[in-house]
C-alpha atoms as a PDB file:
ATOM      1  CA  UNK A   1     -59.756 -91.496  83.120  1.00  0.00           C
ATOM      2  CA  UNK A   2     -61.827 -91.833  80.096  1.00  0.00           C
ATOM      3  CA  UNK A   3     -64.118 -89.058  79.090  1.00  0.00           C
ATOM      4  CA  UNK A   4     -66.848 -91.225  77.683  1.00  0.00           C
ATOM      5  CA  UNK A   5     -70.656 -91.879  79.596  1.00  0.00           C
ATOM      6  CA  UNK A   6     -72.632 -94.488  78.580  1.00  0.00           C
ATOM      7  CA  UNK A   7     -76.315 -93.122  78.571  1.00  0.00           C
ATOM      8  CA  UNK A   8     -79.524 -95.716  78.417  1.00  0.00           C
ATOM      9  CA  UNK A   9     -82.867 -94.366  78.371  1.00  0.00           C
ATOM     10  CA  UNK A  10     -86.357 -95.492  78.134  1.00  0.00           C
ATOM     11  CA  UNK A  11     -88.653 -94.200  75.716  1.00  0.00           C
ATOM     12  CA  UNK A  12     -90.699 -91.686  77.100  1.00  0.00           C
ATOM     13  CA  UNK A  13     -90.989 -88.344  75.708  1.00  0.00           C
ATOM     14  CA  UNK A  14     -89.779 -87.325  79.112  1.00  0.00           C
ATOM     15  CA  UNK A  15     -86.964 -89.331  79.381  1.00  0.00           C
ATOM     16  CA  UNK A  16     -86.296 -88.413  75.752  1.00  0.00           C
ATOM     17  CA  UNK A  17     -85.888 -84.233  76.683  1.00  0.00           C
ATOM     18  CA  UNK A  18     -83.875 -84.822  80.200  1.00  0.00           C
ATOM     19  CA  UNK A  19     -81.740 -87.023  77.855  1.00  0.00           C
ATOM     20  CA  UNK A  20     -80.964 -83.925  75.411  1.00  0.00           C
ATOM     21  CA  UNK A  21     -80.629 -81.399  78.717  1.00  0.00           C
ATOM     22  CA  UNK A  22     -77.935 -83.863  80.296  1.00  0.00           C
ATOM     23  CA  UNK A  23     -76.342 -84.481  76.868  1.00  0.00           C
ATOM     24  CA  UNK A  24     -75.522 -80.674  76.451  1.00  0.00           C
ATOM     25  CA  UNK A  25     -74.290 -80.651  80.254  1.00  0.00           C
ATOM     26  CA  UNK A  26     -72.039 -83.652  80.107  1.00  0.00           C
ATOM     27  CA  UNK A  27     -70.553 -81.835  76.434  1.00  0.00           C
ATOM     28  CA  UNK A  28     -69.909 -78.362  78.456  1.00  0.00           C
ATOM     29  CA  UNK A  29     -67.880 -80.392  80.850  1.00  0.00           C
ATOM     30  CA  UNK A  30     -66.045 -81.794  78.459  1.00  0.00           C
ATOM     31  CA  UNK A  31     -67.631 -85.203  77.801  1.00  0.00           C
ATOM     32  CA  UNK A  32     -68.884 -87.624  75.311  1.00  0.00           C
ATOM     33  CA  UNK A  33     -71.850 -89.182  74.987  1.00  0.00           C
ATOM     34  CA  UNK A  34     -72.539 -93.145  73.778  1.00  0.00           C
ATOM     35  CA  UNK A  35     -75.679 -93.951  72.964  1.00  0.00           C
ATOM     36  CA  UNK A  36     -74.942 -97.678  72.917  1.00  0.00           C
ATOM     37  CA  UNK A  37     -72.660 -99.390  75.216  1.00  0.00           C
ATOM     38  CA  UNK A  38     -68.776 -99.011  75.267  1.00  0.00           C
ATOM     39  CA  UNK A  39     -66.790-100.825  77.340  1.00  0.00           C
ATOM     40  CA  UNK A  40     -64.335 -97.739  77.346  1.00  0.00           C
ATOM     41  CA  UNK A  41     -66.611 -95.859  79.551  1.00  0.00           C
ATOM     42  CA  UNK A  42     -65.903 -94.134  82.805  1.00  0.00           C
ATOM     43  CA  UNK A  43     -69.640 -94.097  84.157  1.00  0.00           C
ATOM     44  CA  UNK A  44     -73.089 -95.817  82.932  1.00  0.00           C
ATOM     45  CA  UNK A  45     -76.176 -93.385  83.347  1.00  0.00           C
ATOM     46  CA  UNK A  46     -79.624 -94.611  82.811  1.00  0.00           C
ATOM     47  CA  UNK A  47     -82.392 -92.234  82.372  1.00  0.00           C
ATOM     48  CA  UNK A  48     -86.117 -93.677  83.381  1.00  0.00           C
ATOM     49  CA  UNK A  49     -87.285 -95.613  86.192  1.00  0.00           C
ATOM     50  CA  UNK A  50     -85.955 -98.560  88.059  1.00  0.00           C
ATOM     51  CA  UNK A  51     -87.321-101.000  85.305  1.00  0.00           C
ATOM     52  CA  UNK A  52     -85.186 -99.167  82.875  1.00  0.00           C
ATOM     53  CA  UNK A  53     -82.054 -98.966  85.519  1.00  0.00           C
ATOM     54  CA  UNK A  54     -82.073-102.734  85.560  1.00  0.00           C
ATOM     55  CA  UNK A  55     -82.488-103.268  82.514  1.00  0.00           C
ATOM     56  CA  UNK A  56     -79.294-101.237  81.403  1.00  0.00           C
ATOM     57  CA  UNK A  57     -77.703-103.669  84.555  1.00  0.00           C
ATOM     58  CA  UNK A  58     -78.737-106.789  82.656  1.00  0.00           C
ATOM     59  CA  UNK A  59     -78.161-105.138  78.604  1.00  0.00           C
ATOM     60  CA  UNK A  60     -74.775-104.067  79.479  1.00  0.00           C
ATOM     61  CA  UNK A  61     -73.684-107.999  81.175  1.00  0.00           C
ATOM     62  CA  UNK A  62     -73.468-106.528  84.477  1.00  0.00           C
ATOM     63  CA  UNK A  63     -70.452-104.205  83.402  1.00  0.00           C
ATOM     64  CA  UNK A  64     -68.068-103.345  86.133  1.00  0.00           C
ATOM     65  CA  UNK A  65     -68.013 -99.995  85.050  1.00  0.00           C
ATOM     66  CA  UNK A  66     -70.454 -97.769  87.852  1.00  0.00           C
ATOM     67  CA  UNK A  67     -73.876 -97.121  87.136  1.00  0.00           C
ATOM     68  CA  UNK A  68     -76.050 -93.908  88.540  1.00  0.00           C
ATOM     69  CA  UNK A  69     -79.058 -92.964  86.911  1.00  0.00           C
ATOM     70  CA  UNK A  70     -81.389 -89.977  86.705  1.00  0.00           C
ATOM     71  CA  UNK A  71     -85.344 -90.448  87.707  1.00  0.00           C
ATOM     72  CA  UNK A  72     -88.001 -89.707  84.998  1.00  0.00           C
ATOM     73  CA  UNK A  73     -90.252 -92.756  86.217  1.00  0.00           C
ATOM     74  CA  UNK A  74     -92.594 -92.810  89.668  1.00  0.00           C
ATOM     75  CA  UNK A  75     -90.619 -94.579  92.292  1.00  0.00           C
ATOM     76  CA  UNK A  76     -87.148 -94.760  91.001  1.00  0.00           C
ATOM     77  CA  UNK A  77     -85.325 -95.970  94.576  1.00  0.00           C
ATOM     78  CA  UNK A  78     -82.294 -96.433  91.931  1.00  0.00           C
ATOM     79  CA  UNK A  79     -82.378 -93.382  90.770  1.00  0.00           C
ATOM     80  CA  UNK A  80     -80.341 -91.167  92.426  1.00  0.00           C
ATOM     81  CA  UNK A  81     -80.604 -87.842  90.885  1.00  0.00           C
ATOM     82  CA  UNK A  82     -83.467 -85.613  90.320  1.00  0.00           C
ATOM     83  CA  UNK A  83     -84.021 -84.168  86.920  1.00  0.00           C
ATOM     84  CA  UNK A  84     -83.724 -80.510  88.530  1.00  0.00           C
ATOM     85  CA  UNK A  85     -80.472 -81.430  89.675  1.00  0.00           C
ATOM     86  CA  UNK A  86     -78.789 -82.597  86.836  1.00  0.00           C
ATOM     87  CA  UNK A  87     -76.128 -80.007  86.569  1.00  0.00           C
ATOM     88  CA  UNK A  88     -74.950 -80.568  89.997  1.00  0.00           C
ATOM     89  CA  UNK A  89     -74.644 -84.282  89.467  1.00  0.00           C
ATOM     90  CA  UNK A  90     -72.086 -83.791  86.516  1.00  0.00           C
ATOM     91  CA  UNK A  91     -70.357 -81.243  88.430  1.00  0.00           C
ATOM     92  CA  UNK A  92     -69.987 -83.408  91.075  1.00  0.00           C
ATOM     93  CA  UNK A  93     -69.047 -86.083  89.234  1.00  0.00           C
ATOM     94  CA  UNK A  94     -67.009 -84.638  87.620  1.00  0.00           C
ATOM     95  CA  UNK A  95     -65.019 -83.125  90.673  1.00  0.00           C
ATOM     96  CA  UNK A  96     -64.897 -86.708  92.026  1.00  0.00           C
ATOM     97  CA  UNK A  97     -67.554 -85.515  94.689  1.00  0.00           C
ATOM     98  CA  UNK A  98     -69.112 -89.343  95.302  1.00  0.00           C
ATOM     99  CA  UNK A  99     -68.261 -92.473  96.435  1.00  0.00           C
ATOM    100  CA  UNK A 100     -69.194 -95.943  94.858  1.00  0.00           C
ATOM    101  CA  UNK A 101     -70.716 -98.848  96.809  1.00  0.00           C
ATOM    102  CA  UNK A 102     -70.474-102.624  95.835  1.00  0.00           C
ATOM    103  CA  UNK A 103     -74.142-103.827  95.526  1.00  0.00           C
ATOM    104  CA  UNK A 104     -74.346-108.073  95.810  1.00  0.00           C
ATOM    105  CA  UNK A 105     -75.976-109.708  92.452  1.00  0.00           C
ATOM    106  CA  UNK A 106     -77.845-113.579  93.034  1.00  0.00           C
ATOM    107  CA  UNK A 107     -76.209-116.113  91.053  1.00  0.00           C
ATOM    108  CA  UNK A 108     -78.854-119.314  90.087  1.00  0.00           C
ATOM    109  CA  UNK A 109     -78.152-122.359  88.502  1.00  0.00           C
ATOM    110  CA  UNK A 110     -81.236-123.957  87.127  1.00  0.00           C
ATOM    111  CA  UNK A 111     -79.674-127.358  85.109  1.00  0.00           C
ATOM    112  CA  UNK A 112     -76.868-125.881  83.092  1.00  0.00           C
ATOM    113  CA  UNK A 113     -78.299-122.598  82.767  1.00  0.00           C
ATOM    114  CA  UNK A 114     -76.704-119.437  85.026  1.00  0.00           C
ATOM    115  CA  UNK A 115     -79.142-116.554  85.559  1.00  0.00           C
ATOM    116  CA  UNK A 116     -78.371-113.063  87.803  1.00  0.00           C
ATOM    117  CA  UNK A 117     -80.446-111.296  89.888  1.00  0.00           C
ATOM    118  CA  UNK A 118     -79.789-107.391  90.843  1.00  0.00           C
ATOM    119  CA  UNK A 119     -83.205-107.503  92.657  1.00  0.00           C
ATOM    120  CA  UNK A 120     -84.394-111.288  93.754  1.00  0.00           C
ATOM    121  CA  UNK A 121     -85.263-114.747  92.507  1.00  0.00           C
ATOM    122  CA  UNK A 122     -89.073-115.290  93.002  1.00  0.00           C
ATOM    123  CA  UNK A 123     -90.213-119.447  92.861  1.00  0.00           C
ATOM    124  CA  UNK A 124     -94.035-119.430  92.321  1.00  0.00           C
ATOM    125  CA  UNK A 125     -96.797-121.047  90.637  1.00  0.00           C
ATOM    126  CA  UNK A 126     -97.913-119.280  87.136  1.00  0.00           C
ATOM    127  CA  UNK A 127    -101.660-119.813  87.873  1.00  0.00           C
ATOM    128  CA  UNK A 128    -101.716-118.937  91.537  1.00  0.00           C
ATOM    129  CA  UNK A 129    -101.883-122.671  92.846  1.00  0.00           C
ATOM    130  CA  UNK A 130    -100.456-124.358  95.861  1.00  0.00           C
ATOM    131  CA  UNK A 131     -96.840-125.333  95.641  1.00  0.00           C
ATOM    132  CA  UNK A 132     -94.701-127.654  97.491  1.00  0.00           C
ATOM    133  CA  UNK A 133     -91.202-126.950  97.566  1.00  0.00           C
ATOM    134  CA  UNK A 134     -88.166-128.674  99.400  1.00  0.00           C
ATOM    135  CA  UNK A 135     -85.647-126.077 101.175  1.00  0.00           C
ATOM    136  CA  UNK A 136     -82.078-126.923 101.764  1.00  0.00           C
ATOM    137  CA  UNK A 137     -79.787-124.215 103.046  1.00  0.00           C
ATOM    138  CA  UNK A 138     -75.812-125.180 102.601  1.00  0.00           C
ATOM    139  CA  UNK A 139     -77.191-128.610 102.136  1.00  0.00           C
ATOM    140  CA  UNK A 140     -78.816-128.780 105.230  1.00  0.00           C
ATOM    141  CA  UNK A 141     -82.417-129.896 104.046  1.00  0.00           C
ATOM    142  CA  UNK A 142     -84.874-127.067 106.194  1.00  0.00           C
ATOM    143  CA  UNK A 143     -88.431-127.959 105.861  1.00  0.00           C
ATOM    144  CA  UNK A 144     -90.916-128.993 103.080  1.00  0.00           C
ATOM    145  CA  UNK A 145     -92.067-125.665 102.448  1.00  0.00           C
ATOM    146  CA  UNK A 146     -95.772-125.192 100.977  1.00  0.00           C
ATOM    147  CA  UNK A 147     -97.371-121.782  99.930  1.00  0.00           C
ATOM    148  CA  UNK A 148     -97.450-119.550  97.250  1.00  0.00           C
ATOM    149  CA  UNK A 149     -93.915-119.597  96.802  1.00  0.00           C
ATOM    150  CA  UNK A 150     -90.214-118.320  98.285  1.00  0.00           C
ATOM    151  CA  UNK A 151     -88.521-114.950  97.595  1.00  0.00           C
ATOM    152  CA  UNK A 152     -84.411-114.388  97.288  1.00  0.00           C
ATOM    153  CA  UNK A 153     -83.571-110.775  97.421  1.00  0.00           C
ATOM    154  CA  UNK A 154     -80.341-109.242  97.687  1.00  0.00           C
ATOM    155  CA  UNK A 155     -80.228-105.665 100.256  1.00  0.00           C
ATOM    156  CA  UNK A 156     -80.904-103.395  97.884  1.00  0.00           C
ATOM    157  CA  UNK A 157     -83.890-105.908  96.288  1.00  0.00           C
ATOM    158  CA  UNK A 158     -85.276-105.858  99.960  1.00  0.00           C
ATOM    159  CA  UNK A 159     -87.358-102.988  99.154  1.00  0.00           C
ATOM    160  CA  UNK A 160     -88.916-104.577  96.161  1.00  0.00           C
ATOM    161  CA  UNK A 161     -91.231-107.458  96.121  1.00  0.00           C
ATOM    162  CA  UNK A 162     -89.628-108.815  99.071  1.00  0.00           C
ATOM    163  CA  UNK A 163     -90.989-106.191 101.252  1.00  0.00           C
ATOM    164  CA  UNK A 164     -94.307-106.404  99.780  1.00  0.00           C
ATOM    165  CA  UNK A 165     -94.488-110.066 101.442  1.00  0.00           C
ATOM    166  CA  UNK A 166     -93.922-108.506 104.641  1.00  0.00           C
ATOM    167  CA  UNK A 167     -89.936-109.198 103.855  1.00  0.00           C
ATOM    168  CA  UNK A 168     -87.414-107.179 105.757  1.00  0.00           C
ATOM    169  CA  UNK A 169     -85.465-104.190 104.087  1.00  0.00           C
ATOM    170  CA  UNK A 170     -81.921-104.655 104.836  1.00  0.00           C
ATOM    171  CA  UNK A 171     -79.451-101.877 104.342  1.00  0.00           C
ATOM    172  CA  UNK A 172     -77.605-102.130 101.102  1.00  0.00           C
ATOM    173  CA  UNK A 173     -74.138-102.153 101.696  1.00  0.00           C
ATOM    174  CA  UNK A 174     -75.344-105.674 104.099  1.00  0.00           C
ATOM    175  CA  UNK A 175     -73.547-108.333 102.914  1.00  0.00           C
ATOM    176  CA  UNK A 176     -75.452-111.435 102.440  1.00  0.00           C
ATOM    177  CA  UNK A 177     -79.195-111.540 100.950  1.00  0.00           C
ATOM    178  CA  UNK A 178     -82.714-112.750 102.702  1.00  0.00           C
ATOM    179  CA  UNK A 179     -85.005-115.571 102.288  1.00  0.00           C
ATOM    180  CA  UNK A 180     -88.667-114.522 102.528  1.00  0.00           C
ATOM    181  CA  UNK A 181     -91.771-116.736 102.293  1.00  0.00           C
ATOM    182  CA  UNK A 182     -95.049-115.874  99.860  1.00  0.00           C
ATOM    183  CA  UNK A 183     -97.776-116.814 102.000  1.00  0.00           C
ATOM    184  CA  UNK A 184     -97.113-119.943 103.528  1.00  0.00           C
ATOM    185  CA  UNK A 185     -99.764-122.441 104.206  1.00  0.00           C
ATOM    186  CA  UNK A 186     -99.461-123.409 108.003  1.00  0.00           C
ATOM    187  CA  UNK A 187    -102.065-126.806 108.527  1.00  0.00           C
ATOM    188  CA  UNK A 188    -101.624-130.312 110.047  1.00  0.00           C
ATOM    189  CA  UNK A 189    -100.445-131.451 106.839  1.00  0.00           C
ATOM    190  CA  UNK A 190     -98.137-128.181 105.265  1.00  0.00           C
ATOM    191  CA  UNK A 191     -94.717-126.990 107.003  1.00  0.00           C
ATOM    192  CA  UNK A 192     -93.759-123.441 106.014  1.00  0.00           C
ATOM    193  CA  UNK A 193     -90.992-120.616 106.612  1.00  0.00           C
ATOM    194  CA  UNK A 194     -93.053-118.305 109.558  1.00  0.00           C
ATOM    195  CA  UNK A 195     -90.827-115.076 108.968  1.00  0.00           C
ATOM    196  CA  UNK A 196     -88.074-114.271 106.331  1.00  0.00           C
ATOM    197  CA  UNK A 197     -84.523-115.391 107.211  1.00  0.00           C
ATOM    198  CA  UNK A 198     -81.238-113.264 106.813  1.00  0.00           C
ATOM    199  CA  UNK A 199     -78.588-115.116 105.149  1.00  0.00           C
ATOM    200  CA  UNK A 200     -74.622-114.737 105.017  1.00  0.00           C
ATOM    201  CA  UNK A 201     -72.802-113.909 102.445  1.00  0.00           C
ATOM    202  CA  UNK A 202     -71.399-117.162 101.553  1.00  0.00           C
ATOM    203  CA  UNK A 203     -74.480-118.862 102.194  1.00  0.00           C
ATOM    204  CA  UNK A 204     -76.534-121.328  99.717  1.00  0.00           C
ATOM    205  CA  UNK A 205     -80.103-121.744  98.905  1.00  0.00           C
ATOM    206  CA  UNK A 206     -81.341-124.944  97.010  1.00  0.00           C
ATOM    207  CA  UNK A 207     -84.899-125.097  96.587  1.00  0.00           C
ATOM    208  CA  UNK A 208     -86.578-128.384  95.115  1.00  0.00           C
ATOM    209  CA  UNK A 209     -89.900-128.409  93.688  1.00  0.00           C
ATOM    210  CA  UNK A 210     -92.307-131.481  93.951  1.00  0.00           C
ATOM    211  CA  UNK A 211     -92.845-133.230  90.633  1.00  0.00           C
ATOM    212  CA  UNK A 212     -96.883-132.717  91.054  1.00  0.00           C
ATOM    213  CA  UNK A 213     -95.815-129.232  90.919  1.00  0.00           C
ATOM    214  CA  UNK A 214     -93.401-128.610  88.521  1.00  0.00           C
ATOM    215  CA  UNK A 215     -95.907-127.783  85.231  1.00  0.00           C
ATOM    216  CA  UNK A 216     -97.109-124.560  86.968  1.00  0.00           C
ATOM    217  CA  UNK A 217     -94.014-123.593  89.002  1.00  0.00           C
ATOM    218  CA  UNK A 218     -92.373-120.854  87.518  1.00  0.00           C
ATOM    219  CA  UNK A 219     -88.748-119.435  88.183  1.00  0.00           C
ATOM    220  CA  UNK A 220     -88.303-115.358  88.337  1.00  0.00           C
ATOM    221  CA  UNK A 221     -85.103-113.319  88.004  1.00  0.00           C
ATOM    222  CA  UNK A 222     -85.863-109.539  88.094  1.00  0.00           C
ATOM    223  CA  UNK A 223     -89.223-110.169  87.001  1.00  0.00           C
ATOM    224  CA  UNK A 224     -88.432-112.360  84.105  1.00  0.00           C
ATOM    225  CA  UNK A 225     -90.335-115.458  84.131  1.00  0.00           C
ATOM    226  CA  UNK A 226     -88.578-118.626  83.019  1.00  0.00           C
ATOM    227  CA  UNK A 227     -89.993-121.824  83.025  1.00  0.00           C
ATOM    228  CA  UNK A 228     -87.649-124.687  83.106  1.00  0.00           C
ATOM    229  CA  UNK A 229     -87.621-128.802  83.106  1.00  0.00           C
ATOM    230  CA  UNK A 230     -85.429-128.699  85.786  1.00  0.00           C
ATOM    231  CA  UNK A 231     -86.876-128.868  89.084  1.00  0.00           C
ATOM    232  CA  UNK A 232     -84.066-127.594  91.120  1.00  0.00           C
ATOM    233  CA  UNK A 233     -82.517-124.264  91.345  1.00  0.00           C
ATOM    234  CA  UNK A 234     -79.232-122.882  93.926  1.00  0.00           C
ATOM    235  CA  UNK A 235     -79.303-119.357  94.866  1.00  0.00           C
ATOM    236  CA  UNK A 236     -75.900-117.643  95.903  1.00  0.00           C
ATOM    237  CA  UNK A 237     -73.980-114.187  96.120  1.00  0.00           C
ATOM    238  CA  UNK A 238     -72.580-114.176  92.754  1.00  0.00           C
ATOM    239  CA  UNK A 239     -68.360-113.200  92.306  1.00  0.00           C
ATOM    240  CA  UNK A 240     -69.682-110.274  90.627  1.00  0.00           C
ATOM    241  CA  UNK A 241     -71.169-107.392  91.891  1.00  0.00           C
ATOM    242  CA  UNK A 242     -72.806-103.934  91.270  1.00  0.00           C
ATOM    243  CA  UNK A 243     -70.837-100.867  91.717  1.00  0.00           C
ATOM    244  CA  UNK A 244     -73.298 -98.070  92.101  1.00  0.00           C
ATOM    245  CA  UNK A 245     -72.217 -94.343  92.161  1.00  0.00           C
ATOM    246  CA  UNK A 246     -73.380 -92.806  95.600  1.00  0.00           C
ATOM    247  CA  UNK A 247     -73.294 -89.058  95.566  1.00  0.00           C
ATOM    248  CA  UNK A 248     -74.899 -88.521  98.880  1.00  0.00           C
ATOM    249  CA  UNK A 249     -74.187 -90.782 101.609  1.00  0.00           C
ATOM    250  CA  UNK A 250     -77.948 -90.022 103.371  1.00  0.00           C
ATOM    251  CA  UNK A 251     -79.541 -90.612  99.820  1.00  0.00           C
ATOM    252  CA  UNK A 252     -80.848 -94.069 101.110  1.00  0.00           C
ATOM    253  CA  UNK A 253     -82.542 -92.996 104.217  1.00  0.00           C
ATOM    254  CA  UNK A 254     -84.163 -90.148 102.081  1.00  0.00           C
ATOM    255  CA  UNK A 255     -85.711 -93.197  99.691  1.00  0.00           C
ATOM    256  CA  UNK A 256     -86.937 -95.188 102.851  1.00  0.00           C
ATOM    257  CA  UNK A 257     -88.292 -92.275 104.058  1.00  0.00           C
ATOM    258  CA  UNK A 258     -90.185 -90.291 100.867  1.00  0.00           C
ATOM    259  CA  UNK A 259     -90.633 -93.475  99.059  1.00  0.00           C
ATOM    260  CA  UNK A 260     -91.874 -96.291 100.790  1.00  0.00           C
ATOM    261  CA  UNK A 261     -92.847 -95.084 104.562  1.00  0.00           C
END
């Protein structure tokens, strides 16, 4: 196996000394240390929050190549490893002391344009207005859905925004990914989603917006807005996935528990 980490950091002053401290670790065990990505690599560690974590998902293409990362931001559920703990993370790494789970990504087509998701797709209005949106599930048309908008998280993006709109958090080794309405408008004219729905794997989300709409409805992938002149997007499990480095098989529970309860 290669002896070569990929490191991506943020650019705190914080972020910046944990960054030396690991470097001089990884080197006593024998490894080197690229500052920019290299396909070559045996592990990707990020060094920050979770904005920076997905960020290094996204910069790096969604590598195949596993990704761990050490907290230096507030809530880091991504982020594994403490910064006092950093020397027992390389030892155990490198004594092959973890396991890796594969994390689902989203997969949207908007026209001809493919976007992935590690946490969710978010359809909304940019100015906080009523929208109308047409729900098909495996082609099945649903309902004519009206609100402030629809969530698609993965398991792992359950925790996110999704559970902010009263989503559920599903496990993340789940397969499949949840549909989660932003508060839906319930009247005798207005249909709407009254509690998230759980999805299968293979499942497939099209959501339509309504032309009277479509100038303020917005499409989000990770918290990137993108506005499109299509007015139709699909939402799947994407072929690719996420292989995260686990080094402690409880370390989810102990997020759930210190981080969000």
């Amino acid at each position: 196996m290669t002896k070569i980490i990929n490191i991506f950091k943020n650019k705190s002053r914080y972020s910046k000394s944990i960054y030396n401290k690991t470097k001089e670790i990884l080197k006593d065990y024998g490894y080197e240390v690229s500052n920019s990505y290299n396909s070559d690599a045996c592990l990707n560690l990020v060094i920050g929050g979770d904005g920076t974590f997905l960020n290094a998902v996204k910069n790096s293409k969604f590598s195949t190549i596993p990704f761990i990362g050490i907290n230096t931001g507030h809530l880091g559920f991504y982020q594994e490893v403490a910064a006092e703990n950093i020397e027992d993370f390389v030892k155990s790494f490198h004594e092959n002391n973890y396991k890796i789970e594969n994390l689902p990504i989203l997969e949207s087509r908007v026209g001809k344009s493919v976007y992935y998701s590690v946490n969710e797709v978010v359809v909304k209005s940019n100015k906080n207005q009523l929208i109308r949106l047409r729900l098909f599930i495996d082609g099945n048309f649903i309902e004519n859905f009206s609100g402030d908008g629809l969530i698609i998280s993965t398991p792992h993006g359950s925790t996110a925004y999704n559970l902010s709109a009263n989503g559920a958090i599903l496990h993340q080794s789940l397969d499949g990914f949840q549909l989660t309405p932003i508060a839906p408008v319930f009247s005798s004219l207005n249909r709407s989603l009254k509690a998230p729905i759980v999805l299968p794997k293979n499942a497939e989300v099209e959501i339509n917006v309504s032309k009277r709409d479509s100038h303020h409805t917005v499409f989000i992938f990770d918290g990137k807005e993108f506005k499109s002149k299509s007015f139709k997007i699909r939402t799947k499990i994407a072929d690719k996935q996420l292989k995260k480095l686990i080094l402690n098989k409880n370390h989810y529970w102990t997020n759930i528990k210190n981080k969000l309860l």
